[in-house]
PDB file of N, CA and C in Angstrom:
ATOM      1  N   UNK A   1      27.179   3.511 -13.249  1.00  0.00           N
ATOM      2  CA  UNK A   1      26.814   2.343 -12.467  1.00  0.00           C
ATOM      3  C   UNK A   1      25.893   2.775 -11.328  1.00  0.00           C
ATOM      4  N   UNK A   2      25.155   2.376 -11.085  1.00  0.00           N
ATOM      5  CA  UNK A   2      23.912   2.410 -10.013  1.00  0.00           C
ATOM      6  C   UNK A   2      24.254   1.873  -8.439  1.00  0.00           C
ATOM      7  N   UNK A   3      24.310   3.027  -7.326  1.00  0.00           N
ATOM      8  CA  UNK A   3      24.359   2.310  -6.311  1.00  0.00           C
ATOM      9  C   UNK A   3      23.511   1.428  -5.714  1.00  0.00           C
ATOM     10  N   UNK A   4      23.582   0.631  -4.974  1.00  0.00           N
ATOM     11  CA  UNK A   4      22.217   0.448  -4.234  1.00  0.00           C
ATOM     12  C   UNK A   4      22.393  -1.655  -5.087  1.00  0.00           C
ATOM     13  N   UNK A   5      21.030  -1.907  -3.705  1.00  0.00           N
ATOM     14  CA  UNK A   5      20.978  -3.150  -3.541  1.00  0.00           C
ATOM     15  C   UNK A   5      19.915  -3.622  -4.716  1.00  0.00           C
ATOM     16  N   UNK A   6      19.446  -4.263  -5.490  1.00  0.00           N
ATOM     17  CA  UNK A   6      18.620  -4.974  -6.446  1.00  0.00           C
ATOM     18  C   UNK A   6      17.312  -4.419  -6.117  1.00  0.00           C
ATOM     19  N   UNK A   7      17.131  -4.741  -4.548  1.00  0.00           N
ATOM     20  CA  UNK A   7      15.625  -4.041  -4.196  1.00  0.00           C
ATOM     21  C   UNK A   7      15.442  -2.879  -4.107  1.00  0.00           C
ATOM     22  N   UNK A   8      16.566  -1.722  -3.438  1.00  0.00           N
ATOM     23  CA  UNK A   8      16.738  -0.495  -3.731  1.00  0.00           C
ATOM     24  C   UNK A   8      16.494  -0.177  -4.761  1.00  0.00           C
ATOM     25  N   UNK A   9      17.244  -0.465  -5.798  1.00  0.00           N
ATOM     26  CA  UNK A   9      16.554  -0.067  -7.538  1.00  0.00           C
ATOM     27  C   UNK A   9      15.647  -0.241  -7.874  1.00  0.00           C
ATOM     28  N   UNK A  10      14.804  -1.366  -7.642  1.00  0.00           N
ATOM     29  CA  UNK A  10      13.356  -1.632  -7.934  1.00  0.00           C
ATOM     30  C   UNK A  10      12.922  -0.206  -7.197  1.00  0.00           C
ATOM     31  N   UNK A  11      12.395  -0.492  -6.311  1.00  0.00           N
ATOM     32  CA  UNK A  11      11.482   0.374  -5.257  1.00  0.00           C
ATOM     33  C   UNK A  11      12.332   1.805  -5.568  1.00  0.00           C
ATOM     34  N   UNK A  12      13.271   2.012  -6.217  1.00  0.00           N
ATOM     35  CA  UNK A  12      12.964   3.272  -6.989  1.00  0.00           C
ATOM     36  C   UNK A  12      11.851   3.841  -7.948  1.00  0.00           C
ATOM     37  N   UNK A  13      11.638   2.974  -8.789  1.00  0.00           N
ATOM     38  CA  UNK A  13      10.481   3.131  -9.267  1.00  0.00           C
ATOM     39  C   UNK A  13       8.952   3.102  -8.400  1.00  0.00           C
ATOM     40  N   UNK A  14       8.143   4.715  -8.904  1.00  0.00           N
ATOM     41  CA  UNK A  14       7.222   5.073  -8.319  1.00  0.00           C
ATOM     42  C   UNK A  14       6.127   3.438  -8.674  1.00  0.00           C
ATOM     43  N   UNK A  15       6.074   2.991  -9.761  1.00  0.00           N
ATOM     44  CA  UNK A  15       4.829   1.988 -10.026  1.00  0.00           C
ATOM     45  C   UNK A  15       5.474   0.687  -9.074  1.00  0.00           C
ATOM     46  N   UNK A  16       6.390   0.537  -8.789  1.00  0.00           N
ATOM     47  CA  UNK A  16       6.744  -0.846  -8.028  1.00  0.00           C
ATOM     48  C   UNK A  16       6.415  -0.241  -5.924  1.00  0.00           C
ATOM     49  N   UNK A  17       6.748   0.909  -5.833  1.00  0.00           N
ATOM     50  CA  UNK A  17       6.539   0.907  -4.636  1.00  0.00           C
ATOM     51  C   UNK A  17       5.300   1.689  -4.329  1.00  0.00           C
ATOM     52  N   UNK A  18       3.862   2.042  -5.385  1.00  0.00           N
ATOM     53  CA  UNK A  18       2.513   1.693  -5.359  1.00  0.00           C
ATOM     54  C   UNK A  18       2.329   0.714  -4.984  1.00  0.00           C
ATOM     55  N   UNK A  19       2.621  -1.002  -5.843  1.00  0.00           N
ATOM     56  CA  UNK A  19       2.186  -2.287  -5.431  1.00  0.00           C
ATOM     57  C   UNK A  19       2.638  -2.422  -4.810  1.00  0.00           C
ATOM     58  N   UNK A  20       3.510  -1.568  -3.678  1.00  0.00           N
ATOM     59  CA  UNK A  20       3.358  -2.575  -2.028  1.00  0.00           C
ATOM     60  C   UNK A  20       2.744  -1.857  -1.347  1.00  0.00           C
ATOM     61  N   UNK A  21       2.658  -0.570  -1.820  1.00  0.00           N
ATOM     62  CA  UNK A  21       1.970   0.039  -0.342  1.00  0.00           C
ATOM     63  C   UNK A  21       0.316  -0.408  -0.965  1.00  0.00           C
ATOM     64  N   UNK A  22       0.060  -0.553  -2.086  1.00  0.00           N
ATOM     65  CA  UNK A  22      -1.494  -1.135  -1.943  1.00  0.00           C
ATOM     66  C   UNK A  22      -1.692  -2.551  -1.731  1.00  0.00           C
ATOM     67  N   UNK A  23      -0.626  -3.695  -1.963  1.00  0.00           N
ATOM     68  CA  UNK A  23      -0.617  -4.673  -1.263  1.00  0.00           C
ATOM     69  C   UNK A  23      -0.908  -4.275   0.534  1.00  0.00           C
ATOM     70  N   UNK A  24       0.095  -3.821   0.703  1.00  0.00           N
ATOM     71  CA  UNK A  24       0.314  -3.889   2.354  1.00  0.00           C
ATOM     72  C   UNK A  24      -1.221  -3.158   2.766  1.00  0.00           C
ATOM     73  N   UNK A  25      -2.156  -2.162   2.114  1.00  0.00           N
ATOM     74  CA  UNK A  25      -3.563  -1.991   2.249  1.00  0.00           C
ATOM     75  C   UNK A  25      -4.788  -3.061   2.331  1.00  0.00           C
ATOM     76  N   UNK A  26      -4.021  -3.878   1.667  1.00  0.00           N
ATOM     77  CA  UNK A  26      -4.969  -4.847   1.364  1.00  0.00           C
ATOM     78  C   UNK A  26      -4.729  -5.747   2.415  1.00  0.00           C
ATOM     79  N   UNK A  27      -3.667  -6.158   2.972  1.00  0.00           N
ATOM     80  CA  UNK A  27      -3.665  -7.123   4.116  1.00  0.00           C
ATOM     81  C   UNK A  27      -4.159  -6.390   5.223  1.00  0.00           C
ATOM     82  N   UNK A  28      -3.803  -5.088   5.405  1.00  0.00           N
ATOM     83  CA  UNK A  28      -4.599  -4.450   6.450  1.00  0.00           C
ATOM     84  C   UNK A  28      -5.896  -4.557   6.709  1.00  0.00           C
ATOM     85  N   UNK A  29      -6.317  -4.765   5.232  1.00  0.00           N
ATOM     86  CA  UNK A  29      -7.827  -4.549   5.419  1.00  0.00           C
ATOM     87  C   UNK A  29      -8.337  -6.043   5.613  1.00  0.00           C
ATOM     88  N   UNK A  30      -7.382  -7.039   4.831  1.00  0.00           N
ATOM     89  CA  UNK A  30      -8.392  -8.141   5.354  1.00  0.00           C
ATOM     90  C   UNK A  30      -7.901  -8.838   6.819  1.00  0.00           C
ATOM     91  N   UNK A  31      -6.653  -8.130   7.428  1.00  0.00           N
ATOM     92  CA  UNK A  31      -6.616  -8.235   8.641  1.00  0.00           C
ATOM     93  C   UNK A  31      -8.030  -7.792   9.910  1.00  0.00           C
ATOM     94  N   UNK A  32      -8.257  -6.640   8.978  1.00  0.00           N
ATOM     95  CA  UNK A  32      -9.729  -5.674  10.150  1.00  0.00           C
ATOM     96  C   UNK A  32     -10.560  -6.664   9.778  1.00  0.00           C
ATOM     97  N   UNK A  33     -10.693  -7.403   8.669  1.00  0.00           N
ATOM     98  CA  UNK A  33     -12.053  -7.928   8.326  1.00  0.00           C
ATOM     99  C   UNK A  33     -12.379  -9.479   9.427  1.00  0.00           C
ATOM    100  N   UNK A  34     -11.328 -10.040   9.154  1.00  0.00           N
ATOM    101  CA  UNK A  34     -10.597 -11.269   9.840  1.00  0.00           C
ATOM    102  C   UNK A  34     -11.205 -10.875  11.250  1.00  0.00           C
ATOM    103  N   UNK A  35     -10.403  -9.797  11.838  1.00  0.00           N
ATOM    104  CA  UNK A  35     -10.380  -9.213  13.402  1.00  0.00           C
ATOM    105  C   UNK A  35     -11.640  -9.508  13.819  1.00  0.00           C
ATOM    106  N   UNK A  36     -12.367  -8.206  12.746  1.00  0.00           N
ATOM    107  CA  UNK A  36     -13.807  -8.283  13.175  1.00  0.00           C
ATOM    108  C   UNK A  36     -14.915  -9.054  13.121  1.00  0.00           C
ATOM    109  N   UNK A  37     -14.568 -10.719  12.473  1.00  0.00           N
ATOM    110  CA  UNK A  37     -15.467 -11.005  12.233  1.00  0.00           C
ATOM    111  C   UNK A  37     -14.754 -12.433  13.236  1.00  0.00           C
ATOM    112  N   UNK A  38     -13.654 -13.233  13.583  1.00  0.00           N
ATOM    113  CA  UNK A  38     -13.207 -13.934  14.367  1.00  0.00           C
ATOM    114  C   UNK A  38     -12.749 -14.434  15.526  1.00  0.00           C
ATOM    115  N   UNK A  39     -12.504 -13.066  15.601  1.00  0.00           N
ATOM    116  CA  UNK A  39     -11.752 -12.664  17.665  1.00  0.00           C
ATOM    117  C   UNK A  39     -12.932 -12.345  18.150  1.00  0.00           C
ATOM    118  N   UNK A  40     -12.870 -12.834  19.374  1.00  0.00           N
ATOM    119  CA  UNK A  40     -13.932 -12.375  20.101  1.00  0.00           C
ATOM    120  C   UNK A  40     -13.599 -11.375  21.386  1.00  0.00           C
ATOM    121  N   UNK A  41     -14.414 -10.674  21.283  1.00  0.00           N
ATOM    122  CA  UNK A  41     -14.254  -9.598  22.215  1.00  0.00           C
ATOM    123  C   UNK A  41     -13.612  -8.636  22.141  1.00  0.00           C
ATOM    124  N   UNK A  42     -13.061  -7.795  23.226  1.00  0.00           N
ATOM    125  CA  UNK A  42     -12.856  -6.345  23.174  1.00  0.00           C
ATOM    126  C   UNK A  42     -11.352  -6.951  21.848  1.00  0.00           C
ATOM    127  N   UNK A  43     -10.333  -7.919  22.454  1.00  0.00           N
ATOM    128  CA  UNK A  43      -9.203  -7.635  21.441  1.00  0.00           C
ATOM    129  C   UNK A  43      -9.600  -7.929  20.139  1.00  0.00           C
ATOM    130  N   UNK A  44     -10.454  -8.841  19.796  1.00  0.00           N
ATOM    131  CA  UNK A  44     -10.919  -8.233  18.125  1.00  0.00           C
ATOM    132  C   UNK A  44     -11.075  -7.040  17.634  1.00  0.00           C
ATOM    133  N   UNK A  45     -12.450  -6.161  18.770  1.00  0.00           N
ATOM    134  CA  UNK A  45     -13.207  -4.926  18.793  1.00  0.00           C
ATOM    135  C   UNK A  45     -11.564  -4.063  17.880  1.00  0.00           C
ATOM    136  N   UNK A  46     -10.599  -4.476  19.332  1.00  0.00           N
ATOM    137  CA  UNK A  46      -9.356  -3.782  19.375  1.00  0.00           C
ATOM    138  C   UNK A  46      -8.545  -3.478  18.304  1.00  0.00           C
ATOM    139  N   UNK A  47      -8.379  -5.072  17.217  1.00  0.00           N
ATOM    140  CA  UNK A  47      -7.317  -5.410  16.737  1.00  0.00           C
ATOM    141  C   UNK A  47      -8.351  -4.759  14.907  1.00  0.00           C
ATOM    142  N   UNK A  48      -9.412  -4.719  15.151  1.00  0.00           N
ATOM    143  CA  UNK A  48     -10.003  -4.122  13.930  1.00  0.00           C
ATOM    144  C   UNK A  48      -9.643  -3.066  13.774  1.00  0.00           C
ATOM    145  N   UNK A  49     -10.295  -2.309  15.543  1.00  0.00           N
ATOM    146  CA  UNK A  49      -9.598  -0.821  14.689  1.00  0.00           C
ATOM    147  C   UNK A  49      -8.081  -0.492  14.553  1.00  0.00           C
ATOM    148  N   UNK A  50      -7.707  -1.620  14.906  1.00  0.00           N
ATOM    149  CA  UNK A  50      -6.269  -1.179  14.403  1.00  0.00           C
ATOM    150  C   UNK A  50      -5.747  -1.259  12.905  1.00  0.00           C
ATOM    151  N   UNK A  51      -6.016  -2.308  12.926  1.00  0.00           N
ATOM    152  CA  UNK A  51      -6.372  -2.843  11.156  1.00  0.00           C
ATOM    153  C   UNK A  51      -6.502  -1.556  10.460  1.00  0.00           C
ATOM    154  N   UNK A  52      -7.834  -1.256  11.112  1.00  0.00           N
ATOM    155  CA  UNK A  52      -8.647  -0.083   9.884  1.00  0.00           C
ATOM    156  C   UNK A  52      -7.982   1.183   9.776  1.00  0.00           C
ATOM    157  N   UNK A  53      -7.313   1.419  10.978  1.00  0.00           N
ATOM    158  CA  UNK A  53      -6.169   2.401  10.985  1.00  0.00           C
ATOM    159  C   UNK A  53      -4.893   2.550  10.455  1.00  0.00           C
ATOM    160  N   UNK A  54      -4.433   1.798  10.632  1.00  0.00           N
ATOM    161  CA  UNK A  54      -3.616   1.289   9.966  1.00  0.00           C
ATOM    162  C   UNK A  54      -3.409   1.323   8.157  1.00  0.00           C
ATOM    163  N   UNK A  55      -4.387   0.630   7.594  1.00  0.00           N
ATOM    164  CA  UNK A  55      -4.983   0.691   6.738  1.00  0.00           C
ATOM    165  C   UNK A  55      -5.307   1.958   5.882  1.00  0.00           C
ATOM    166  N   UNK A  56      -5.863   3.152   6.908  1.00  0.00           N
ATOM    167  CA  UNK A  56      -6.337   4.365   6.479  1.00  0.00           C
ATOM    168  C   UNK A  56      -4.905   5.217   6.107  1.00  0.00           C
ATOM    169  N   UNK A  57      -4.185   4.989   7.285  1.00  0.00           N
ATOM    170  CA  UNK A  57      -3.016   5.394   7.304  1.00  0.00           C
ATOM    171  C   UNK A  57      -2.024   5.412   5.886  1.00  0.00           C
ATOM    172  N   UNK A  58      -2.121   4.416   5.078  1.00  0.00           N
ATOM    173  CA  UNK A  58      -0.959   3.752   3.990  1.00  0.00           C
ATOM    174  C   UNK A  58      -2.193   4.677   3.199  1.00  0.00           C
ATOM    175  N   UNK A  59      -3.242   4.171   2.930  1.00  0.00           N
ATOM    176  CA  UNK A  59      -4.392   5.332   2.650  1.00  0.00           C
ATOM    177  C   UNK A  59      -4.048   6.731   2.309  1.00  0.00           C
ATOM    178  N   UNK A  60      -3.787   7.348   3.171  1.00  0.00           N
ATOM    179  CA  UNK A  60      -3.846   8.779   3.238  1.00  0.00           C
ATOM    180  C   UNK A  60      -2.331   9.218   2.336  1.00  0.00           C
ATOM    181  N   UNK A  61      -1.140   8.134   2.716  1.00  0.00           N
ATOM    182  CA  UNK A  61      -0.038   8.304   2.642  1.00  0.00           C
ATOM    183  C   UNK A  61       0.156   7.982   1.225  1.00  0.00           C
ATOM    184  N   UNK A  62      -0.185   7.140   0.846  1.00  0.00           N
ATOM    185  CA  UNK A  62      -0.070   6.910  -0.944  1.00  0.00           C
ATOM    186  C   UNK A  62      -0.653   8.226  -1.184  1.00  0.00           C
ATOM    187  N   UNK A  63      -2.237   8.405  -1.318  1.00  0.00           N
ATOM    188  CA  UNK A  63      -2.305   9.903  -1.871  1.00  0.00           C
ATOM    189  C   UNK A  63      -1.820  11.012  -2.077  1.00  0.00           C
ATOM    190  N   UNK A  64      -0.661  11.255  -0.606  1.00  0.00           N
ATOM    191  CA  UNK A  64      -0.126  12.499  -0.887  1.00  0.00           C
ATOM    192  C   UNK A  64       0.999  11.956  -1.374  1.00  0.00           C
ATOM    193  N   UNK A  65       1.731  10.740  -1.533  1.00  0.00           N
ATOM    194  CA  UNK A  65       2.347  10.023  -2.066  1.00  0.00           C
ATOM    195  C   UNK A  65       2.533  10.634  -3.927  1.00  0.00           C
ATOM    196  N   UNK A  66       1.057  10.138  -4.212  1.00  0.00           N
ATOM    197  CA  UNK A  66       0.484  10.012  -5.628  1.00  0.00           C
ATOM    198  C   UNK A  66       0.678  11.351  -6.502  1.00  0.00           C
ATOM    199  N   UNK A  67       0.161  12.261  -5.063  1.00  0.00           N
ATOM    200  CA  UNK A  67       0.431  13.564  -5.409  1.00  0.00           C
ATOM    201  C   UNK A  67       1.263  14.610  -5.912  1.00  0.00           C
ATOM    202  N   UNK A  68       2.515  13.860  -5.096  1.00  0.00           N
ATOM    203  CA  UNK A  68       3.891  14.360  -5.291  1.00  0.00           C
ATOM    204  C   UNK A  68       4.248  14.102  -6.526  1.00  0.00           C
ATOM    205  N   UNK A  69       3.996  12.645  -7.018  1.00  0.00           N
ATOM    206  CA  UNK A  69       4.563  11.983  -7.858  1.00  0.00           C
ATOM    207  C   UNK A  69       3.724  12.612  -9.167  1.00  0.00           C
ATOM    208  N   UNK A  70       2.607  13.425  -9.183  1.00  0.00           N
ATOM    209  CA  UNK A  70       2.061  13.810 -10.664  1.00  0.00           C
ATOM    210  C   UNK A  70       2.810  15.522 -11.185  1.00  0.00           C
ATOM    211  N   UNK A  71       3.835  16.110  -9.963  1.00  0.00           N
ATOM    212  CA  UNK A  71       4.453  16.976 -10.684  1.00  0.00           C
ATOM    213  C   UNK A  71       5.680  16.408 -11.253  1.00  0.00           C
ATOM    214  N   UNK A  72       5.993  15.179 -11.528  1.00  0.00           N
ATOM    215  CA  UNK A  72       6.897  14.300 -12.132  1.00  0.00           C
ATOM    216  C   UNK A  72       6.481  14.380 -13.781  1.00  0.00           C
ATOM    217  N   UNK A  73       7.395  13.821 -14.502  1.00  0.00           N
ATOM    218  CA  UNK A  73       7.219  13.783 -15.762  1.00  0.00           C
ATOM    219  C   UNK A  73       7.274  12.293 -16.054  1.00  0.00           C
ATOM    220  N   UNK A  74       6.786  11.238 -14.515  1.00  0.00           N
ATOM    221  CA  UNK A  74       6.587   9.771 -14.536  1.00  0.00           C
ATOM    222  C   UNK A  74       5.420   9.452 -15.472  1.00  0.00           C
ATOM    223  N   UNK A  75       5.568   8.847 -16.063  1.00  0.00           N
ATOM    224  CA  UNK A  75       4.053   7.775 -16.841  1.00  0.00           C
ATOM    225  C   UNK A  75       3.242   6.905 -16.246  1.00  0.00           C
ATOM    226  N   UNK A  76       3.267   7.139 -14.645  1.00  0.00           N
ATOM    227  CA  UNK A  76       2.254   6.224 -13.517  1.00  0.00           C
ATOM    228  C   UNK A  76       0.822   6.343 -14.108  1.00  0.00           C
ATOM    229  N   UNK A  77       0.492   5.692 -13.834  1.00  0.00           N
ATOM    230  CA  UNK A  77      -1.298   5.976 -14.953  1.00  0.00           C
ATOM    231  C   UNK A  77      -2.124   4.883 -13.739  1.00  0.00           C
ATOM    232  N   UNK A  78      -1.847   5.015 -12.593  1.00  0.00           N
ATOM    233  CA  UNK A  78      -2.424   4.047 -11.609  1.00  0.00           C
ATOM    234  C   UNK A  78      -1.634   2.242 -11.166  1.00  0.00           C
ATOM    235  N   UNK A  79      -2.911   2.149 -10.102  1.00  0.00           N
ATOM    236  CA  UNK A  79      -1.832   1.087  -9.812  1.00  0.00           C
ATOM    237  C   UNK A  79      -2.639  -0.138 -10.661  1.00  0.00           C
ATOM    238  N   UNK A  80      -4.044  -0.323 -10.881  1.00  0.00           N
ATOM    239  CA  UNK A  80      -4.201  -0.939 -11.915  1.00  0.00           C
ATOM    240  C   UNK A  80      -3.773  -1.131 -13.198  1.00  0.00           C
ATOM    241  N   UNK A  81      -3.459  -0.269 -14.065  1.00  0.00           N
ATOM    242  CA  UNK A  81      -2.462  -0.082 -15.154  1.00  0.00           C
ATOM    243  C   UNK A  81      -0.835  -0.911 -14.608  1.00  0.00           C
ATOM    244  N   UNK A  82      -0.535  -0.347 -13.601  1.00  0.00           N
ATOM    245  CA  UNK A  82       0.483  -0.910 -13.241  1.00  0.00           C
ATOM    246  C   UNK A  82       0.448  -2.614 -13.752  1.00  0.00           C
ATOM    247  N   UNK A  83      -0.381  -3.116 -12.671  1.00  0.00           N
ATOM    248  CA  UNK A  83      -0.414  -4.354 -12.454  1.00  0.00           C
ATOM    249  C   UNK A  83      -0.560  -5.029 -14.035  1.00  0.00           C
ATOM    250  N   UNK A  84      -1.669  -4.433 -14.492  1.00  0.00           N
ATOM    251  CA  UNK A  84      -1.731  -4.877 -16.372  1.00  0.00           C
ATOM    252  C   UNK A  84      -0.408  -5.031 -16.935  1.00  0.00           C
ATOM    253  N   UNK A  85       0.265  -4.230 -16.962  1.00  0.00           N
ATOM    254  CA  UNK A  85       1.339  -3.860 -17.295  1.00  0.00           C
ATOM    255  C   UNK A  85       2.948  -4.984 -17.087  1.00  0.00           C
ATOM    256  N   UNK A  86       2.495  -5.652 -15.520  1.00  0.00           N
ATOM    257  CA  UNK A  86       2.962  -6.549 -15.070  1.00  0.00           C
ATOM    258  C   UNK A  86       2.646  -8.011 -15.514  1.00  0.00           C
ATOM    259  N   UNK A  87       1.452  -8.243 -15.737  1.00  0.00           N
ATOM    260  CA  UNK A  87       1.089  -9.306 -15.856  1.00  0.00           C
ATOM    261  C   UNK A  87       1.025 -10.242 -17.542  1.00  0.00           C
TER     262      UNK A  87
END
């Protein structure tokens, strides 16, 4: 029997907790885009680069993420495949 809550088990799997951290990239980014193109002034200036940081951040972190996960004997084949796969 499996411990853990419904979502715990999901987000065990490496391909389900790809699609959030590249979801959650994607709002980042159209958060910076939003920022930078709606707010005016320095807290836009502000709230972009936060965005974009932010952003870079989940970025950097999936990769070494990705990385870990290819001395696995997982069948991840990307997060596009993923999503195919889903849909």
């Amino acid at each position: 029997m499996a411990v853990g809550t419904s979502l715990s088990l999901r987000l065990a799997d490496f391909g389900t907790r790809s699609l959030v951290t590249h979801s959650l990239m994607v709002v980042g980014f159209v958060g910076a885009v939003y920022a930078g193109l709606f707010v005016e002034g320095q807290i836009g200036t502000v709230s972009m680069a936060a965005f974009i940081n932010f952003t870079a951040g989940l970025w950097i972190s999936q990769s070494i993420h990705s990385l870990g996960n290819a001395a696995t004997d997982d069948e991840y084949q990307g997060v596009l495949k993923e999503i195919l796969n889903r849909v």
